[in-house]
C-alpha atoms as a PDB file:
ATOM      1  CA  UNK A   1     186.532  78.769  35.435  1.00  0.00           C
ATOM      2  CA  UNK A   2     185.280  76.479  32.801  1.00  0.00           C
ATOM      3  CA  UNK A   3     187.657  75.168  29.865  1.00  0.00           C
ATOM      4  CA  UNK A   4     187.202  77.617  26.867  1.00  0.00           C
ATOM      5  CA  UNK A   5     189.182  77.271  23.708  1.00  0.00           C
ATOM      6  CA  UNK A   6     189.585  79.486  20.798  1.00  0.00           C
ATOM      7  CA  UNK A   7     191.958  79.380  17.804  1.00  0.00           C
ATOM      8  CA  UNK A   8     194.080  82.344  17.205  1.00  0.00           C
ATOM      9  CA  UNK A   9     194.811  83.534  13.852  1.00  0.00           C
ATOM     10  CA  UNK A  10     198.340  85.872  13.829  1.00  0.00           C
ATOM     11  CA  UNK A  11     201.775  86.421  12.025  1.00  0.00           C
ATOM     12  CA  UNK A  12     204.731  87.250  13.556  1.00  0.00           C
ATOM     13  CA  UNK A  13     205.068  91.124  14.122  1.00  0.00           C
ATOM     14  CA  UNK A  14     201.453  91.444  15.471  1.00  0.00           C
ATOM     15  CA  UNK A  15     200.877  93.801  18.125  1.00  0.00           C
ATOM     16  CA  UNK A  16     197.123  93.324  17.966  1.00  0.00           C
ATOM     17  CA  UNK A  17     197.594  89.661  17.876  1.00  0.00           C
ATOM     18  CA  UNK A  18     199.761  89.795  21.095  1.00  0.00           C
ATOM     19  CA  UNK A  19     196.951  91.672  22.700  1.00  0.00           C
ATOM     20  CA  UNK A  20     194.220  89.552  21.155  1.00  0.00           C
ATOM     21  CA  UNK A  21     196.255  86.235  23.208  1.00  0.00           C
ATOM     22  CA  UNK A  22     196.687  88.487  26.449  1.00  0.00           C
ATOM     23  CA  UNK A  23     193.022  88.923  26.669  1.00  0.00           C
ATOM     24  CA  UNK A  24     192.303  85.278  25.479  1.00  0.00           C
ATOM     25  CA  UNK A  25     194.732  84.063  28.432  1.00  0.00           C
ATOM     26  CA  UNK A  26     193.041  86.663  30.781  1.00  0.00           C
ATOM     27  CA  UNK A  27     189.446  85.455  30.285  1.00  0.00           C
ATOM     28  CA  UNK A  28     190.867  81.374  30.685  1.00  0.00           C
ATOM     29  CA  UNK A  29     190.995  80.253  27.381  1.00  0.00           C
ATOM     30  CA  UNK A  30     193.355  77.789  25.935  1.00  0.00           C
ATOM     31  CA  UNK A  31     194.594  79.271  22.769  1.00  0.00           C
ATOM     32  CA  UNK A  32     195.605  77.172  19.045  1.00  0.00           C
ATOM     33  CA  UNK A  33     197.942  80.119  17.976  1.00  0.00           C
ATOM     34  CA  UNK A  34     198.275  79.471  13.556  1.00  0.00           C
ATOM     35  CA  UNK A  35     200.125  81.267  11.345  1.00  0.00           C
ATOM     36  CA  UNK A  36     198.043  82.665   8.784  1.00  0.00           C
ATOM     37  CA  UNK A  37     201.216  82.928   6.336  1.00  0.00           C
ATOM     38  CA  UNK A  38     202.491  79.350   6.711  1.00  0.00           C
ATOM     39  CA  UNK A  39     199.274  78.559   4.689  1.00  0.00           C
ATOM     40  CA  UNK A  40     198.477  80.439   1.632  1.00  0.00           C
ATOM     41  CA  UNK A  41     194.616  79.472   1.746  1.00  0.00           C
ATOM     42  CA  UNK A  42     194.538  80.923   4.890  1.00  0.00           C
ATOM     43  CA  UNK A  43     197.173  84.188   4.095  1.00  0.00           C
ATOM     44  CA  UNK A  44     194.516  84.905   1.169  1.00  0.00           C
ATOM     45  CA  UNK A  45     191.368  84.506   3.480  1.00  0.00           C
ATOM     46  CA  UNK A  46     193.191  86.195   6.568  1.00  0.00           C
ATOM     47  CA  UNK A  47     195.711  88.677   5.348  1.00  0.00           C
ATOM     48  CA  UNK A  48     194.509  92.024   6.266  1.00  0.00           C
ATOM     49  CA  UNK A  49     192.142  91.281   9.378  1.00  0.00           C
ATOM     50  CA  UNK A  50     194.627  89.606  11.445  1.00  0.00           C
ATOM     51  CA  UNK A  51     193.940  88.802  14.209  1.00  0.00           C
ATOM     52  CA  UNK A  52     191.060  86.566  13.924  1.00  0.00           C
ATOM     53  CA  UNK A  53     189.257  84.903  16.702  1.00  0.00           C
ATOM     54  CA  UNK A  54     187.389  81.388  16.129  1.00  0.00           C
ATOM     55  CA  UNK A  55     185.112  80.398  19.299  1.00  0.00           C
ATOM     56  CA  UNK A  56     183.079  77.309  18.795  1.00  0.00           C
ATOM     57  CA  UNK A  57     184.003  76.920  15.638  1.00  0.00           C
ATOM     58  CA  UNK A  58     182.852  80.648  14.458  1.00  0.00           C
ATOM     59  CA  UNK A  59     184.465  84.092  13.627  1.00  0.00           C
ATOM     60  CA  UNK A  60     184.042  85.818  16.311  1.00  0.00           C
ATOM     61  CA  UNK A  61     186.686  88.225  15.750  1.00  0.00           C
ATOM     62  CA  UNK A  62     188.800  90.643  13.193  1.00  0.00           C
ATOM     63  CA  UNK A  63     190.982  93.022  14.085  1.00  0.00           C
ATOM     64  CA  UNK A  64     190.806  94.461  17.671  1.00  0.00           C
ATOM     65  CA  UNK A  65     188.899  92.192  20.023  1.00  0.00           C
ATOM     66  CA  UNK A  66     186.443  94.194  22.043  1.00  0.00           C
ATOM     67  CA  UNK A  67     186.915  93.162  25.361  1.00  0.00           C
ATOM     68  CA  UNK A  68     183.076  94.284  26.324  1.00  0.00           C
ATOM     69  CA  UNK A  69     181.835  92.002  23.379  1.00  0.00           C
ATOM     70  CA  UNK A  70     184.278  89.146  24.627  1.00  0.00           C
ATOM     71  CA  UNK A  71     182.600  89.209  27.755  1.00  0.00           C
ATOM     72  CA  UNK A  72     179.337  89.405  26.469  1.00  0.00           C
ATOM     73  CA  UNK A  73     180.236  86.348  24.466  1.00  0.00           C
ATOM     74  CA  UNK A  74     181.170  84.133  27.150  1.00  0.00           C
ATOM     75  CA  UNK A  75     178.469  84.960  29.752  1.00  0.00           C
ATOM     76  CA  UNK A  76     180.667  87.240  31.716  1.00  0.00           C
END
């Protein structure tokens, strides 16, 4: 499987984020987990649509990740 990579934006106490990183692990991509509240830009931009999903460099995600849109993302 080829090298994907998306960046992961959570807080601590995030069930959705936890299933957001088992799905992200599940289709092979290496994951940049950040913590939306140890940055207060990002905490202002983030704070109610956690998780996020970046994928080449674009939201691609907030909230629930659909898995059927996932895989339609990456060619699956």
């Amino acid at each position: 499987m080829s090298s994907r990579h998306a960046v992961l934006y959570t807080r601590k106490s995030c069930q959705l984020c936890e299933e957001a990183l088992d799905l992200l692990d599940m289709y092979g991509f290496s994951v940049e987990q950040i913590d939306i509240d140890e940055t207060p830009d990002l905490k202002e931009k983030f704070d109610t649509c956690v998780p996020v999903v970046e994928i080449d460099g674009k939201v691609r995600f907030r909230g629930k990740v659909n898995e059927v849109l996932l895989l339609r993302l990456i060619g699956n």
